[in-house]
N, C-alpha and C. Protein backbone atom coordinates (compact mmCIF):
# COMPACT_ATOMS: atom_id res chain seq x y z
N UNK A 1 8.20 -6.98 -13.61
CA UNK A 1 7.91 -7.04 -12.20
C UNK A 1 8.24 -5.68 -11.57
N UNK A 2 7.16 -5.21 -10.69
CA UNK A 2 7.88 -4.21 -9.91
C UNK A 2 8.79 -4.07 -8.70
N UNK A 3 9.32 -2.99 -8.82
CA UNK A 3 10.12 -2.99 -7.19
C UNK A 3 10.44 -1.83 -6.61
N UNK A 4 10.90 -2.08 -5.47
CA UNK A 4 10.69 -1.61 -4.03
C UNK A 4 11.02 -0.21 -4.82
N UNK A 5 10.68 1.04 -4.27
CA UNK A 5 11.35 2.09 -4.58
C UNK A 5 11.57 3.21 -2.97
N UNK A 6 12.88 3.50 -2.84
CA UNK A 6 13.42 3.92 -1.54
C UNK A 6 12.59 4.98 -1.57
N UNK A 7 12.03 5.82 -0.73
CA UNK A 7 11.41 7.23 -0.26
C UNK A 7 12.30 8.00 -0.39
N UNK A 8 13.70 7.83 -0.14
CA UNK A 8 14.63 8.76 -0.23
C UNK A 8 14.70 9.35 -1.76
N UNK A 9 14.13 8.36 -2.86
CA UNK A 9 14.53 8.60 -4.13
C UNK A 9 13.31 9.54 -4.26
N UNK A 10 11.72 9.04 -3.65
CA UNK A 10 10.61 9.75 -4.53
C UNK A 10 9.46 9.27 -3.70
N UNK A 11 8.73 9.96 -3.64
CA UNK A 11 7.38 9.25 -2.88
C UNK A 11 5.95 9.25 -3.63
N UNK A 12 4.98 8.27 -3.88
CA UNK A 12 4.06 8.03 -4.73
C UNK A 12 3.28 9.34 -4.86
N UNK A 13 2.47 9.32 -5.78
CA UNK A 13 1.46 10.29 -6.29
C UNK A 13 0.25 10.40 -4.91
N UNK A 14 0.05 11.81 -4.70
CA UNK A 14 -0.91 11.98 -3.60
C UNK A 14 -1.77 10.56 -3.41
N UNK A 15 -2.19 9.94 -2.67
CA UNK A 15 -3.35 9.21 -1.79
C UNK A 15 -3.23 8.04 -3.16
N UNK A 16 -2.26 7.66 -3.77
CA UNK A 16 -2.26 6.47 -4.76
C UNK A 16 -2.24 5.43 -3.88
N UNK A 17 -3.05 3.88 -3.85
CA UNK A 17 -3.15 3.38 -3.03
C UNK A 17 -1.51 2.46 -3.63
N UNK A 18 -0.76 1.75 -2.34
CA UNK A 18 0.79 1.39 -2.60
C UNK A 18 1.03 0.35 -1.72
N UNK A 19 1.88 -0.73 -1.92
CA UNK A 19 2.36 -1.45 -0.92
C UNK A 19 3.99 -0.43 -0.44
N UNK A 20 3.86 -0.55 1.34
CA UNK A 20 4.52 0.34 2.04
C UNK A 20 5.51 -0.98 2.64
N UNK A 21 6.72 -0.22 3.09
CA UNK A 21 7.39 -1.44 4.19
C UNK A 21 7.56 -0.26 5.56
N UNK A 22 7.41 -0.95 6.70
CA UNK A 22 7.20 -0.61 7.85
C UNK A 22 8.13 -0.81 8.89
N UNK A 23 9.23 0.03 9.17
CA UNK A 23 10.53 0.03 10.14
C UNK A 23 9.98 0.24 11.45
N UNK A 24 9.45 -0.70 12.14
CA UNK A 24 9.54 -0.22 13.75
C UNK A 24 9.97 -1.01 14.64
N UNK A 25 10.73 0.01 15.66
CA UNK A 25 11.66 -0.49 16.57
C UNK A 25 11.65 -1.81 17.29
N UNK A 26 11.97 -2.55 17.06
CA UNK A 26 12.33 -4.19 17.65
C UNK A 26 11.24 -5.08 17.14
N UNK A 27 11.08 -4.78 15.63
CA UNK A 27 10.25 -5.59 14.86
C UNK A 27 10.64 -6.15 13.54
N UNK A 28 10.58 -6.87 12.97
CA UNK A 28 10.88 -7.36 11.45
C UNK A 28 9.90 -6.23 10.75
N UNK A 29 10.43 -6.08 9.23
CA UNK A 29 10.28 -5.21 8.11
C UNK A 29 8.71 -6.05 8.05
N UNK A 30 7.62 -4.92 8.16
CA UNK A 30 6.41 -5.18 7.42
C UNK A 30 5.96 -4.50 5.96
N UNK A 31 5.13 -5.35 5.36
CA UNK A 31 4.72 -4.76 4.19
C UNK A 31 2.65 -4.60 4.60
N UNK A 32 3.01 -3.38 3.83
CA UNK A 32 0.97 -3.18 4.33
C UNK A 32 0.68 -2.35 2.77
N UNK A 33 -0.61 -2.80 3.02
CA UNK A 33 -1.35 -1.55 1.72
C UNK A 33 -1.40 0.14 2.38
N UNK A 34 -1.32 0.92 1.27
CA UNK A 34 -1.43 2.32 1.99
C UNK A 34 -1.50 3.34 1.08
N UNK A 35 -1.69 4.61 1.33
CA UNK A 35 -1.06 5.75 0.86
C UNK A 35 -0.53 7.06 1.29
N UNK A 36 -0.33 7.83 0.41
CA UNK A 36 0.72 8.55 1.09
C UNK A 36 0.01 10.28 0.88
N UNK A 37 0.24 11.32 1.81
CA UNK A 37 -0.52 12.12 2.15
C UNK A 37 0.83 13.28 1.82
N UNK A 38 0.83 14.20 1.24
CA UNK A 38 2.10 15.08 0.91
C UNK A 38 1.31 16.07 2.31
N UNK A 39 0.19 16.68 2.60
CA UNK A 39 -0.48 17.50 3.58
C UNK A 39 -0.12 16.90 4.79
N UNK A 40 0.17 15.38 4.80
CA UNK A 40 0.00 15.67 6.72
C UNK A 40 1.52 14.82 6.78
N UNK A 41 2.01 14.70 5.80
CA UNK A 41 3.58 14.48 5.62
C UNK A 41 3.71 13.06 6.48
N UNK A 42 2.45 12.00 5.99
CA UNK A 42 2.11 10.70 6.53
C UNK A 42 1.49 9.69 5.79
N UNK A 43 1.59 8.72 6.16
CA UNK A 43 0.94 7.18 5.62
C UNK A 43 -0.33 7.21 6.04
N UNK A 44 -1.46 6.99 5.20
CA UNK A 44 -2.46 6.42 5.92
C UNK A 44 -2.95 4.62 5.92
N UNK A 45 -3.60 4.48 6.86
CA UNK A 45 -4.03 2.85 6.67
C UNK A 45 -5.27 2.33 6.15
N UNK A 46 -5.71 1.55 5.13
CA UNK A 46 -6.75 1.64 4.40
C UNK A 46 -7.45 0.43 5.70
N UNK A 47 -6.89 -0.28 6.56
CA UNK A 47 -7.84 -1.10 7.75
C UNK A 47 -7.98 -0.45 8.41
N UNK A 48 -7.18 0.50 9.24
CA UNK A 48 -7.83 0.92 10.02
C UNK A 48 -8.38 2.60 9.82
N UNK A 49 -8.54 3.12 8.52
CA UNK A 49 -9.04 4.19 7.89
C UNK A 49 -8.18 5.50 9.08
N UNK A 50 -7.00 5.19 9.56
CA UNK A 50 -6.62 6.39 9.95
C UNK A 50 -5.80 6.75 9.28
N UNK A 51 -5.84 8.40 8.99
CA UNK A 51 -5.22 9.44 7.92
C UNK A 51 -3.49 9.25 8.15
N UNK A 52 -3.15 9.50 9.58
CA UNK A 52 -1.50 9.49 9.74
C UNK A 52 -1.26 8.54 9.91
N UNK A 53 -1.50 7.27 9.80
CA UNK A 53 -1.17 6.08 10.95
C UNK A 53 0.60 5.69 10.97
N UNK A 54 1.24 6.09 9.71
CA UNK A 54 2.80 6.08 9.83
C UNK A 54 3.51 7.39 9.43
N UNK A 55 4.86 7.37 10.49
CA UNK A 55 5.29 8.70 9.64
C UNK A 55 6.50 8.51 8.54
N UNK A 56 6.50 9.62 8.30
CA UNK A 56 7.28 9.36 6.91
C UNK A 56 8.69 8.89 7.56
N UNK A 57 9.32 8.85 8.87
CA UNK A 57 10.46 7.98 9.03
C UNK A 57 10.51 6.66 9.52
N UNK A 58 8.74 6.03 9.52
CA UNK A 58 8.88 4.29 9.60
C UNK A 58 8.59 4.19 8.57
N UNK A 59 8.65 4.48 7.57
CA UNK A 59 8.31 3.90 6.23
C UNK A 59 9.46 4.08 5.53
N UNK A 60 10.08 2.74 5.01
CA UNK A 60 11.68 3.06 4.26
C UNK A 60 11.17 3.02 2.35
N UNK A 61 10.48 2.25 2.10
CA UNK A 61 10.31 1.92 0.54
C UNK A 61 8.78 1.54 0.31
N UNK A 62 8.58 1.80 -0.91
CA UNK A 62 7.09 1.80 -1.28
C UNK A 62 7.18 0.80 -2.82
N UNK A 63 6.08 0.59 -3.31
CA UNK A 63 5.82 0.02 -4.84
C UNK A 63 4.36 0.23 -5.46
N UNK A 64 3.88 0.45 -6.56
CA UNK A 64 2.87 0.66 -6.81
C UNK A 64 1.95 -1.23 -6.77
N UNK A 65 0.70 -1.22 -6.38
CA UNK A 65 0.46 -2.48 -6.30
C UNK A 65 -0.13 -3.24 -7.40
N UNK A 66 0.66 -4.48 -7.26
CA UNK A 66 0.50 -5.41 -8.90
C UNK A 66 -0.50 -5.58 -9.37
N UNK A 67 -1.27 -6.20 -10.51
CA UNK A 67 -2.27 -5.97 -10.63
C UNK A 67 -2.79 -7.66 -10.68
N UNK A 68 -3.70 -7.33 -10.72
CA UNK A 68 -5.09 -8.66 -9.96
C UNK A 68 -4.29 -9.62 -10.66
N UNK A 69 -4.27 -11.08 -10.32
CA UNK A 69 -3.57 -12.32 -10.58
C UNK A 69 -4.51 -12.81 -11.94
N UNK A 70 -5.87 -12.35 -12.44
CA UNK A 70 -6.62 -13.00 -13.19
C UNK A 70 -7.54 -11.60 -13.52
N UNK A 71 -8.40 -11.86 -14.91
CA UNK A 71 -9.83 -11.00 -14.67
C UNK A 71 -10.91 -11.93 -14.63
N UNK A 72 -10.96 -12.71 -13.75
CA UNK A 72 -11.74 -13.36 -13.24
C UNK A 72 -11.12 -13.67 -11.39
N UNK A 73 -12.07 -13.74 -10.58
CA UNK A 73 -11.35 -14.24 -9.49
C UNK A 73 -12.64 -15.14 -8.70
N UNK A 74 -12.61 -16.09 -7.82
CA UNK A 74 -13.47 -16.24 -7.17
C UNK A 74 -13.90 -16.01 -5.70
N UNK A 75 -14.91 -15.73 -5.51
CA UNK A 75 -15.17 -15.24 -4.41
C UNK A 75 -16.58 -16.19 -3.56
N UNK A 76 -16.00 -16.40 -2.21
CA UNK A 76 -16.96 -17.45 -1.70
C UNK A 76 -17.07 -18.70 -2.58
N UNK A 77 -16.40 -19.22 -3.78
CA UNK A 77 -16.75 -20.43 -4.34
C UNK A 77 -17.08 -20.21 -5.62
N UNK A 78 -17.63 -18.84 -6.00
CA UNK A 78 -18.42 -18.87 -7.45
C UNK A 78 -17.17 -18.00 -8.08
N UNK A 79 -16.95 -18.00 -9.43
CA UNK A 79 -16.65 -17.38 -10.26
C UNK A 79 -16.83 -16.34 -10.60
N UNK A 80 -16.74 -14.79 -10.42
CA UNK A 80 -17.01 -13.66 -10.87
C UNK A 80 -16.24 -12.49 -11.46
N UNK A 81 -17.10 -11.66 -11.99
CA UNK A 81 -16.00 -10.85 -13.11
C UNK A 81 -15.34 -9.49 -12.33
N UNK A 82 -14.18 -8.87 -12.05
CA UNK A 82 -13.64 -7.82 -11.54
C UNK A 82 -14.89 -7.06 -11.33
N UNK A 83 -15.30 -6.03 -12.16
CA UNK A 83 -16.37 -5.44 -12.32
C UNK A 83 -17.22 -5.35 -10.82
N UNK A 84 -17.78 -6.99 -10.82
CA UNK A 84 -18.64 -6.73 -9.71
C UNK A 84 -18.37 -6.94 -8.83
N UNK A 85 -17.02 -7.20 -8.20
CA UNK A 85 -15.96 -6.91 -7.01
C UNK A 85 -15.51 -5.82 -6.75
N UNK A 86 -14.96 -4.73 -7.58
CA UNK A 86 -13.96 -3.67 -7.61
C UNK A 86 -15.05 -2.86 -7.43
């Protein structure tokens, strides 16, 4: 299983896509998909496609993201292969 790894220790490989946790002020700890930008010394958000959307001091810990639950998954009801999802 993976886990959390502090920013203080290391921060992911340029623009690797990562689950992030999210420190902001008078909110509970979020977790989001993301990556990480060494050039603009920021998070970007893969929903809302903006480049900085966090800075590197709301973001406490990162993890690389697990991999698919199956190689098969279904989608809308039918059965289909990674491939023609990914």
């Amino acid at each position: 299983m993976k886990k959390w790894i502090s920013v203080k220790d290391k921060y992911p490989v340029n623009h690797d896509y990562v689950l992030i946790v999210i420190l902001e002020d008078g909110c509970y700890p979020q977790a989001r998909q993301s990556y990480y930008s060494s050039v603009l010394k920021g998070w970007g958000d893969l929903n809302t496609q903006l480049e900085c959307e966090y800075s590197e001091e709301e973001v406490s810990h990162w993890m690389p993201l697990p991999e698919p639950p199956d190689d098969r998954i279904v989608n809308r009801g039918q059965l289909v292969e990674h491939d023609s999802v990914w």
